[in-house]
Protein backbone atom coordinates (compact mmCIF):
# COMPACT_ATOMS: atom_id res chain seq x y z
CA UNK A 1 135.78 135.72 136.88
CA UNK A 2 138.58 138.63 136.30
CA UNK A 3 140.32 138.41 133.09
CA UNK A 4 144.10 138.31 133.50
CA UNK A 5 144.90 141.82 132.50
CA UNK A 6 142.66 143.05 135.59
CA UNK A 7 140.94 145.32 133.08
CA UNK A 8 137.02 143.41 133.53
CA UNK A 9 135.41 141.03 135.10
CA UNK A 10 133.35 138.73 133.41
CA UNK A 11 130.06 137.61 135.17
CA UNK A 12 126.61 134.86 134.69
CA UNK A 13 123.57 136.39 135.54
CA UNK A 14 119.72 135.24 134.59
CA UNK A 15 121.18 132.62 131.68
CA UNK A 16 123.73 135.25 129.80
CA UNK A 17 127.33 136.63 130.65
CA UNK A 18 128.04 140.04 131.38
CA UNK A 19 131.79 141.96 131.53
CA UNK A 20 132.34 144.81 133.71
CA UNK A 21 134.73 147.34 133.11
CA UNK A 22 136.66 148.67 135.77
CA UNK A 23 137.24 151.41 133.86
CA UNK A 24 133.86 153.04 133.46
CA UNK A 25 132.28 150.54 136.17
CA UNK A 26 129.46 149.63 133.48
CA UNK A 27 128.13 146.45 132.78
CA UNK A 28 127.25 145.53 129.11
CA UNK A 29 125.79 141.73 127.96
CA UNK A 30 128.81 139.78 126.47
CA UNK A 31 127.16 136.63 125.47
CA UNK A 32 122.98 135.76 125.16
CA UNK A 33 121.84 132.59 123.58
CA UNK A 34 118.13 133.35 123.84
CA UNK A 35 115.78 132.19 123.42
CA UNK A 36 118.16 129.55 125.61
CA UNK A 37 119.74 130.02 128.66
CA UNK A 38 123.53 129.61 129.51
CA UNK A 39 123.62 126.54 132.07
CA UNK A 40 123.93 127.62 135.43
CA UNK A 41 127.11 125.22 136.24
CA UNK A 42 128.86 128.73 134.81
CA UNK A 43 131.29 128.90 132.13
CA UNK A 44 135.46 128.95 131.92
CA UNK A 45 137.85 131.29 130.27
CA UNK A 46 140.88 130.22 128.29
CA UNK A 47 144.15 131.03 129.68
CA UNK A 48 144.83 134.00 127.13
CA UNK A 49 141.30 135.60 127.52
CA UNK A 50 140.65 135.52 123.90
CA UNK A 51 137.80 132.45 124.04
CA UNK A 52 134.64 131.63 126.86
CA UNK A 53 133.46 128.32 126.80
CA UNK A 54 129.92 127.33 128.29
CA UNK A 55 126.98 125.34 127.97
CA UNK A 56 123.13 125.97 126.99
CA UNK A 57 120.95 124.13 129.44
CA UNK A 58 118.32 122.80 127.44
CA UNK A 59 120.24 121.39 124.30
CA UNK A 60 121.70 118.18 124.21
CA UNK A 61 125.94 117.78 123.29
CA UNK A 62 126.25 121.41 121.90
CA UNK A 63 129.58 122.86 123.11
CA UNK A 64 129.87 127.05 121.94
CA UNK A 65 132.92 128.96 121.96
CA UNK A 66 133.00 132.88 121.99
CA UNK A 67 136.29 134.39 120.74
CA UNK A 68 136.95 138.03 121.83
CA UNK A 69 138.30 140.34 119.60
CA UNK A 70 141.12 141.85 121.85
């Protein structure tokens, strides 16, 4: 999922997310929950790219929130 500035792209891989910047082309992990893994369904950005919303697979009614510091 590209963020709206076209700056990174945010990515799920193996139960965490991952941004990539097209800057430097590196990937760095963004968001872990271990020893949990992010659900595989995927996860949604807000409209302003300042929160990522997503579910852990193997609790029950827990919503998380990440707010980015941009």
């Amino acid at each position: 999922m590209w963020l709206s500035d076209g700056r990174a792209l945010l990515f799920h891989n193996k139960g965490k997310i991952y941004e990539i910047s097209t800057d430097s082309g590196e990937a760095h992990e963004m968001v872990s929950v271990a020893p949990e893994e992010i659900a595989r369904r995927g996860f949604a950005v807000s409209p302003d790219d300042r929160q990522v919303y997503f579910s852990v697979s193997s609790t029950e009614a827990d919503v998380w929130m990440l707010q980015f510091g941009r």
